[in-house]
Protein backbone atom coordinates (compact mmCIF):
# COMPACT_ATOMS: atom_id res chain seq x y z
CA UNK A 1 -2.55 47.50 9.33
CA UNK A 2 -3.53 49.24 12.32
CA UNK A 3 -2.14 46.90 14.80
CA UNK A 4 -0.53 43.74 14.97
CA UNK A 5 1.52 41.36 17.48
CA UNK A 6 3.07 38.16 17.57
CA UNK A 7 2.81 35.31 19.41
CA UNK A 8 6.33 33.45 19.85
CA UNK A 9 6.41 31.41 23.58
CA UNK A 10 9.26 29.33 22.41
CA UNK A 11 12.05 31.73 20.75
CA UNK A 12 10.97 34.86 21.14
CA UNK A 13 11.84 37.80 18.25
CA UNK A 14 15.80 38.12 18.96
CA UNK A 15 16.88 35.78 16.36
CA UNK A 16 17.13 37.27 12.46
CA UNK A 17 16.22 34.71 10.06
CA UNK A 18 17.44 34.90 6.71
CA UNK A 19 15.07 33.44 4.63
CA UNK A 20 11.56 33.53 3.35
CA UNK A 21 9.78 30.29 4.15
CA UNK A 22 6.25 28.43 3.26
CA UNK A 23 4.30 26.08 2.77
CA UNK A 24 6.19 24.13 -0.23
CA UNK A 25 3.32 23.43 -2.68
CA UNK A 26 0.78 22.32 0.35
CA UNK A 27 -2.35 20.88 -1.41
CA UNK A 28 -5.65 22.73 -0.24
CA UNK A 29 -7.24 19.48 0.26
CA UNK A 30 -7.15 15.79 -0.47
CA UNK A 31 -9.44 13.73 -2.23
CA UNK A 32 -10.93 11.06 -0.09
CA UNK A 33 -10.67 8.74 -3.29
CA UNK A 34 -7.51 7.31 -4.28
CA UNK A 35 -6.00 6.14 -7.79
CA UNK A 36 -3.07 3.32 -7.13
CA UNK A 37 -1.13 5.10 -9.56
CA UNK A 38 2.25 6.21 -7.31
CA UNK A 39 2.18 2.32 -5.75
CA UNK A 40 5.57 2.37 -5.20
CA UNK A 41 5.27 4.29 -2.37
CA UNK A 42 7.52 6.77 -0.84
CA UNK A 43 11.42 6.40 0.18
CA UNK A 44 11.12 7.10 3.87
CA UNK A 45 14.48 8.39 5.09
CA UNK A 46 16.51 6.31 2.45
CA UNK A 47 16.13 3.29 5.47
CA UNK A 48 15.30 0.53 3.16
CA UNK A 49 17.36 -1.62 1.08
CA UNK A 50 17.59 -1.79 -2.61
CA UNK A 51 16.61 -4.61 -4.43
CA UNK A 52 18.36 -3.68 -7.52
CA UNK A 53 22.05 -3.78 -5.22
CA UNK A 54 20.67 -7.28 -3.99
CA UNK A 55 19.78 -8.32 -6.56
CA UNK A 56 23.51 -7.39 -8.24
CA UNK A 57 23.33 -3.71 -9.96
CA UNK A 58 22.22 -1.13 -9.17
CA UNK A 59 21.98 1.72 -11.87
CA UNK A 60 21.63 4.63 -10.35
CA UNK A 61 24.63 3.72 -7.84
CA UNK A 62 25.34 7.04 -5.25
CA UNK A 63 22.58 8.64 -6.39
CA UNK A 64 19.93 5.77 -5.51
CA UNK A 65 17.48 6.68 -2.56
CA UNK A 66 17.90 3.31 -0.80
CA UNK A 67 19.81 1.74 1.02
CA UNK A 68 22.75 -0.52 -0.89
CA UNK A 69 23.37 -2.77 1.78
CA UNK A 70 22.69 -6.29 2.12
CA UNK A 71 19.13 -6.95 3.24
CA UNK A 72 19.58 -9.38 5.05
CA UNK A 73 22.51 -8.08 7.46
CA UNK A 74 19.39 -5.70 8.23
CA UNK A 75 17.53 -8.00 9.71
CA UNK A 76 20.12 -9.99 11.15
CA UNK A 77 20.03 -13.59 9.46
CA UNK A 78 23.35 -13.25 6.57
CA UNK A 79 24.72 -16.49 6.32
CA UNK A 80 27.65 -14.84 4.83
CA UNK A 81 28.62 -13.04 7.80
CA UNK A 82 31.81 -11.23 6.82
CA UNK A 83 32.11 -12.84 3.03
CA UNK A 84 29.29 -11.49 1.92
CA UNK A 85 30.02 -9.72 -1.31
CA UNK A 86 27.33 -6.86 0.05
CA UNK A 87 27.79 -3.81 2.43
CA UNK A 88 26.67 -4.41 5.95
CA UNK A 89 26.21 -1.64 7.97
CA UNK A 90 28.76 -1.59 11.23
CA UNK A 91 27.48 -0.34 14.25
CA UNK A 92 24.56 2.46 15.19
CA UNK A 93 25.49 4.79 12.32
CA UNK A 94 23.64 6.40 10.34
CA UNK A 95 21.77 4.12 7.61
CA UNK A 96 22.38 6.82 4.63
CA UNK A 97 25.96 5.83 4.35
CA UNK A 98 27.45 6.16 7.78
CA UNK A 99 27.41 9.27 9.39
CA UNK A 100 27.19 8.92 13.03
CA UNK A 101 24.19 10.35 14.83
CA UNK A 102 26.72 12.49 17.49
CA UNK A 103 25.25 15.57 16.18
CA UNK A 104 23.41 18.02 18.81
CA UNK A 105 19.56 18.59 18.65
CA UNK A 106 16.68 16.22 17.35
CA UNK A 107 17.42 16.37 13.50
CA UNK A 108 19.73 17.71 10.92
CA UNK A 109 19.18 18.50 7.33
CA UNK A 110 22.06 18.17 4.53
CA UNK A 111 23.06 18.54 1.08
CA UNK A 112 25.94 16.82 -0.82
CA UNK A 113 27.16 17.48 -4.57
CA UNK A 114 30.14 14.88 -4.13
CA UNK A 115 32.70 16.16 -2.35
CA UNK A 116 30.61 15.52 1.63
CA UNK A 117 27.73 16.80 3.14
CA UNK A 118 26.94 19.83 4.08
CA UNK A 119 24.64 21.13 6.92
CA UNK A 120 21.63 23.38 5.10
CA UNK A 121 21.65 26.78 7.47
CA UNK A 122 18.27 27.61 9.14
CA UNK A 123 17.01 23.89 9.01
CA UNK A 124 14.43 24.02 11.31
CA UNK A 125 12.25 26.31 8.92
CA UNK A 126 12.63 23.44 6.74
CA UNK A 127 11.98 20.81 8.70
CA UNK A 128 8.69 22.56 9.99
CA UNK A 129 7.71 22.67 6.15
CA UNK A 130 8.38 18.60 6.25
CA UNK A 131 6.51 18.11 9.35
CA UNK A 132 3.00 19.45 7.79
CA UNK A 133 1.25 16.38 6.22
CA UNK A 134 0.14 18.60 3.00
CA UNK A 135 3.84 20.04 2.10
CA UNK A 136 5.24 18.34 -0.74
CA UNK A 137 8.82 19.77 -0.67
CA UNK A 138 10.47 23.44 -0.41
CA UNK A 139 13.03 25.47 -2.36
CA UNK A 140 15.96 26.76 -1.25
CA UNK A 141 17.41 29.69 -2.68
CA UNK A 142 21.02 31.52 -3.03
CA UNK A 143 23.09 28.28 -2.83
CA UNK A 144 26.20 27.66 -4.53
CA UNK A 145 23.81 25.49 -6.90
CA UNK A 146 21.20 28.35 -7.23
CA UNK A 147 17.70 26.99 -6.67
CA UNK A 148 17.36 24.08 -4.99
CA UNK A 149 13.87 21.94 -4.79
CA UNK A 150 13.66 19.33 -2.48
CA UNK A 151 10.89 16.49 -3.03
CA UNK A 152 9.62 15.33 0.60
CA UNK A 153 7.95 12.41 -0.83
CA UNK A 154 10.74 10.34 -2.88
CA UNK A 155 13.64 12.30 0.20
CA UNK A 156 15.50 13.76 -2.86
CA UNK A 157 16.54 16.84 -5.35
CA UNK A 158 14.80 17.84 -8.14
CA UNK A 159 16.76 18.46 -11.39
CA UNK A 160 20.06 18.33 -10.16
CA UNK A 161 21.27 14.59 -10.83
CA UNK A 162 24.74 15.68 -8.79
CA UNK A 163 23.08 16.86 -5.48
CA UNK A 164 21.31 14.33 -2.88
CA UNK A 165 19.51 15.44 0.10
CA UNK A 166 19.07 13.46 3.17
CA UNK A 167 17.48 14.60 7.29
CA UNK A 168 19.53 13.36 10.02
CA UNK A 169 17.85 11.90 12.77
CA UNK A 170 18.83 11.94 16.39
CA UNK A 171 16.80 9.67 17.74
CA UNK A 172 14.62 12.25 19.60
CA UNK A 173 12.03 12.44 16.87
CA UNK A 174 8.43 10.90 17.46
CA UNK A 175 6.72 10.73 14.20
CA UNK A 176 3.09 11.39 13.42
CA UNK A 177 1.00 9.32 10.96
CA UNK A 178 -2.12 10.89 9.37
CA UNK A 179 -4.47 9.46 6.11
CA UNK A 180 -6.31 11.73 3.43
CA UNK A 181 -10.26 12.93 3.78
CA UNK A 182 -12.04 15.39 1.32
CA UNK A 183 -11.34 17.90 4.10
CA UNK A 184 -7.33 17.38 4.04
CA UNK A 185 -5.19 15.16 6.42
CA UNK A 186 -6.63 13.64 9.15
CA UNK A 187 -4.02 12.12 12.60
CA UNK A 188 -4.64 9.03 13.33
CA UNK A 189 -5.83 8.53 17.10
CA UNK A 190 -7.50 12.30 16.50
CA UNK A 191 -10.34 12.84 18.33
CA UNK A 192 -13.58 13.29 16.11
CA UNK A 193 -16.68 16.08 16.30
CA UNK A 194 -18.67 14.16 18.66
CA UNK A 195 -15.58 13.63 20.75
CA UNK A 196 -14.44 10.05 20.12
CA UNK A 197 -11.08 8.94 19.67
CA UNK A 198 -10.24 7.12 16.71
CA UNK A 199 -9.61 3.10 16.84
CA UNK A 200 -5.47 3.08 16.81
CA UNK A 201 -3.24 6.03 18.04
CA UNK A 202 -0.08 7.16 15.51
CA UNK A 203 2.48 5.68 17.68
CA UNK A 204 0.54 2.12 17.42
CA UNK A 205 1.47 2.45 13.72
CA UNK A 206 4.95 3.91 14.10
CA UNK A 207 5.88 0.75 15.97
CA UNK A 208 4.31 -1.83 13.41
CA UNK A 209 6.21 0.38 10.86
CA UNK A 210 9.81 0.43 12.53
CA UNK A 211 9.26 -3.84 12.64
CA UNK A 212 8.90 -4.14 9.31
CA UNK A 213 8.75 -1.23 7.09
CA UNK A 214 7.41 -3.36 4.29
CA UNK A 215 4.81 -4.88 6.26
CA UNK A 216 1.30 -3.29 6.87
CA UNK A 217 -1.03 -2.96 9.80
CA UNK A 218 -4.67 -3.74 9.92
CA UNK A 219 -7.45 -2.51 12.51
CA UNK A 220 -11.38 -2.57 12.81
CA UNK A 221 -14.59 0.01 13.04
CA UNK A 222 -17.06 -2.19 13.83
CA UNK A 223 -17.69 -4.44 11.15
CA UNK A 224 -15.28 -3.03 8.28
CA UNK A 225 -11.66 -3.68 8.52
CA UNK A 226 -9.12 -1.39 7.21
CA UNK A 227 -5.67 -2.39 6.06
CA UNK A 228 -2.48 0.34 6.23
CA UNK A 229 -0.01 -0.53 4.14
CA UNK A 230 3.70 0.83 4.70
CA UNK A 231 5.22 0.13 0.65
CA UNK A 232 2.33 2.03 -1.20
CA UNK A 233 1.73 4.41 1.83
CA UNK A 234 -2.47 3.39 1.73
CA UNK A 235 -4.57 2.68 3.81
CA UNK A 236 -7.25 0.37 1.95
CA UNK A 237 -10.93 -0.47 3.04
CA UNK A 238 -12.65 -2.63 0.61
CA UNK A 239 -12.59 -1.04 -3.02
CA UNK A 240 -11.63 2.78 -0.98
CA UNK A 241 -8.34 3.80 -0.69
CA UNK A 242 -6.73 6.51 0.59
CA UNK A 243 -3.52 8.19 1.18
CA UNK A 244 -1.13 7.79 4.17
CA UNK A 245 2.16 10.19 5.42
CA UNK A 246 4.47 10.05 8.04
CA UNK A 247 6.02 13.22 9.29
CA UNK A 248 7.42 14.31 11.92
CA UNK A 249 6.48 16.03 15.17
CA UNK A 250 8.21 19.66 14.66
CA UNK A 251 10.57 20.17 17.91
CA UNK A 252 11.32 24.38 17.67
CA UNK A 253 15.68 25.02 17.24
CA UNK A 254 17.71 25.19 20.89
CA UNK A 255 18.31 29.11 20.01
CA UNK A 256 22.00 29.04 21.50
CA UNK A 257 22.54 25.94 18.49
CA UNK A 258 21.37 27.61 15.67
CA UNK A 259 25.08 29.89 14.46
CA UNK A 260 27.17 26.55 15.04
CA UNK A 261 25.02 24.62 12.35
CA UNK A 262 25.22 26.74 9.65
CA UNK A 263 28.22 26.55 7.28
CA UNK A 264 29.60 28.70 4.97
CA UNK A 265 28.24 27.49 1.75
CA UNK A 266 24.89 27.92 3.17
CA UNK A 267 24.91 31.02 5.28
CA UNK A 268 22.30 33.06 3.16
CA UNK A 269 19.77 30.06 1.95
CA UNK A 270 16.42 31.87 1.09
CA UNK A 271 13.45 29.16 1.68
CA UNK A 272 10.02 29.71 0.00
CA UNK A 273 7.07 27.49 -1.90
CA UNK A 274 7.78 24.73 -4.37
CA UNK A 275 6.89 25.31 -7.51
CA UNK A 276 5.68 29.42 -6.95
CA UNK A 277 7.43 32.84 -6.47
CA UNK A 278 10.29 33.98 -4.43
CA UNK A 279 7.52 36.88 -3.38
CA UNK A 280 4.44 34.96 -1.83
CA UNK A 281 0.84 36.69 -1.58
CA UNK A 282 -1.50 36.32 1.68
CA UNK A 283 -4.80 35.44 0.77
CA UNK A 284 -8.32 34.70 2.57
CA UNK A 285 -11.30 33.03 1.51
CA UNK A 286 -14.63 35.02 0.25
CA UNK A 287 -17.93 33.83 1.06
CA UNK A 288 -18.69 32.75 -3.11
CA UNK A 289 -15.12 30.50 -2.78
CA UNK A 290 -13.27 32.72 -4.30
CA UNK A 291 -9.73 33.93 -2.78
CA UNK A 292 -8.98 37.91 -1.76
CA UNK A 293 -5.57 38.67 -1.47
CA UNK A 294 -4.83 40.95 1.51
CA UNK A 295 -3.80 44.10 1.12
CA UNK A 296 -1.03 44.22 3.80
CA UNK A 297 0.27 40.58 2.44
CA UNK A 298 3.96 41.69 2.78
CA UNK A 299 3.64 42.71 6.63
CA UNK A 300 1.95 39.22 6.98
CA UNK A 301 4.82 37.79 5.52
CA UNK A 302 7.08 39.50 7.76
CA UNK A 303 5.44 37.92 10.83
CA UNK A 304 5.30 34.56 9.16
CA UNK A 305 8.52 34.79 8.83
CA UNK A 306 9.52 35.32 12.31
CA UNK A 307 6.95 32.47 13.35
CA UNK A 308 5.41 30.18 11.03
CA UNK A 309 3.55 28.16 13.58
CA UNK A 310 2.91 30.95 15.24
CA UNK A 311 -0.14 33.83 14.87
CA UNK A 312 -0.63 37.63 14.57
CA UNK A 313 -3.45 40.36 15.20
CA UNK A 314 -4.13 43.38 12.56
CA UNK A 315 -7.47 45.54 12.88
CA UNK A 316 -9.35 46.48 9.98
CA UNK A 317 -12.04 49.16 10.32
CA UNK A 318 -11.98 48.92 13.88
CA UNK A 319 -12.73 44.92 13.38
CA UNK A 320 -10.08 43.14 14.83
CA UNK A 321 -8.35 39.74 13.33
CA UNK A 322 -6.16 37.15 14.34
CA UNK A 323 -4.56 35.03 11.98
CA UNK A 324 -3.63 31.20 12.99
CA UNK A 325 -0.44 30.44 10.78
CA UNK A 326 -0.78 26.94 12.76
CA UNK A 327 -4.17 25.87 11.46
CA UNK A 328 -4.30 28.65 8.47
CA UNK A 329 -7.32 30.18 9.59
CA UNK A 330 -8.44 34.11 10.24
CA UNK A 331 -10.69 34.85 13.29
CA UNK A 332 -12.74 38.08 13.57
CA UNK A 333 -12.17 38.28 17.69
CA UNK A 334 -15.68 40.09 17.96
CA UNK A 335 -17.98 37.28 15.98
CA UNK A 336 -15.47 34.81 15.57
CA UNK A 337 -16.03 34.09 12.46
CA UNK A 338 -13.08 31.97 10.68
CA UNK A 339 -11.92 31.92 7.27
CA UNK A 340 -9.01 30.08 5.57
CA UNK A 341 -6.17 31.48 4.71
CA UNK A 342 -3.88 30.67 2.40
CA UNK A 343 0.21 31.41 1.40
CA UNK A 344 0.75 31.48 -2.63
């Protein structure tokens, strides 16, 4: 490359990561037809209770991704009070089994094999993987457990029966809702190509959702009604269905905050794609749909590195590029034409 910069308002370059990050097995797009198959929906922060502990056993016990606590100490109407046989949660703490929320900055991320949990070093690379609707989950490398994979979806670790994953949130998070179309993920509220703004804003569903996380939400466009339900994570229209995430906003790391949350058994984590290699290629699209790779992919992957929501300019035969990490897109600055680009 002939020339390249990068733009980083919020940091700056004076931090050394120590990892290689991406986007965790994003999907290219989404199909704007969807099966019913995954109906049970997705375990959103391990905040609601299961029905298998109410109900009396539970057999995955510790390593179950919902809440065992009584359901309905949750919402406030036991009739047991302090005799119930069941777990109530005691105060403001933390409904994944009690941590309190004292912890600096919007969000943590841990791991625990057993013996506690354990902050996960250079979190905010992974929680900027979680925050993209299309990211399915990340691996982490050079751990004591070797690779780990983290599924976003079900909030839990892949293979390892002993290790649980769970994010920490301090309250300071808003959370963004988007739905599936053939041309990927969507925000609700988003304004359209003639300039309109859809019929219900994110934060109208966040607050249906925090009231009843079971419940569902339903809104009109003109004539047809649409339905979006929280358990299966659809939103349904008739006999069209389609799919629905929450993530959340990504809030950049309070630089002077990142050396006091790593700990020692995670002080070299490596971070790259679910499900591909520790050594990711850079690639654009061609004009017959095929994908090029680039030929300086590595130096790319340098500046993604230092930025992932960030961009960079190269020049190429005296044509000069920028590439959008942000949006994944390449614009010649002289024609501005865009292609996508993609991280494999």
């Amino acid at each position: 490359m002939a020339s390249r910069s990068v733009n980083d308002p919020s940091q700056g370059n004076s931090y050394q990561e120590d990892f290689s990050c991406s986007e965790s097995n994003s999907e290219s797009s989404a199909t704007e037809e969807e099966s019913d198959s995954d109906a049970a929906g997705p375990r959103q922060d391990q905040e609601e209770p299961c029905r298998y502990y109410n109900s009396g056993h539970c057999r995955d016990g510790k390593r179950c991704h919902y809440l065992h606590v009584c359901k309905y100490a949750l919402r406030g109407n036991c009739r047991y009070g302090a005799k119930c046989r069941l777990k109530h949660l005691s105060s403001s703490s933390d409904r994944d089994g009690g941590a309190q929320r004292d912890f600096s900055g919007p969000y943590k991320w841990q791991l625990e094999d057993g013996h506690g949990w354990k902050d996960i070093a250079n979190d905010h690379i992974l929680e900027g993987q979680y925050s993209q609707p299309n990211t399915k989950g990340i691996n982490i490398y050079n751990t004591p457990y070797g690779k780990v994979s983290i599924d976003f979806k079900a909030m839990r670790v892949r293979g390892k029966k002993n290790l649980r994953v769970r994010r920490l949130d301090g309250q300071q998070t808003e959370w963004i809702w988007f739905y599936s179309t053939s041309k990927g993920w969507t925000k609700y509220g988003e304004k359209d190509s003639k300039g309109n703004t859809g019929p219900i804003q994110s934060s109208e569903i966040e607050k249906k959702f925090q009231g009843n996380r079971n419940g569902s939400l339903t809104f009109n466009i003109g004539s047809d009604i649409f339905e979006i339900r929280f358990r299966q994570m659809r939103q349904v229209s008739g006999n069209r269905k389609r799919k629905v995430v929450r993530r959340p906003k990504y809030q950049p790391p309070q630089s002077g905050n990142l050396i006091g949350r790593v700990t020692s058994a995670f002080q070299k984590v490596k971070m790259s794609p679910a499900g591909q290699s520790e050594s990711p290629e850079w690639q654009f699209g061609g004009k017959s749909g095929r994908w090029h790779t680039f030929k300086d992919s590595a130096d790319i992957e340098d500046q993604y590195q230092q930025d992932f929501k960030g961009s960079m300019s190269y020049t190429v035969n005296r044509q000069t590029y920028k590439l959008d990490f942000s949006a994944m897109k390449q614009t010649n600055q002289s024609t501005r034409v865009t292609r996508n680009i993609r991280r494999v």
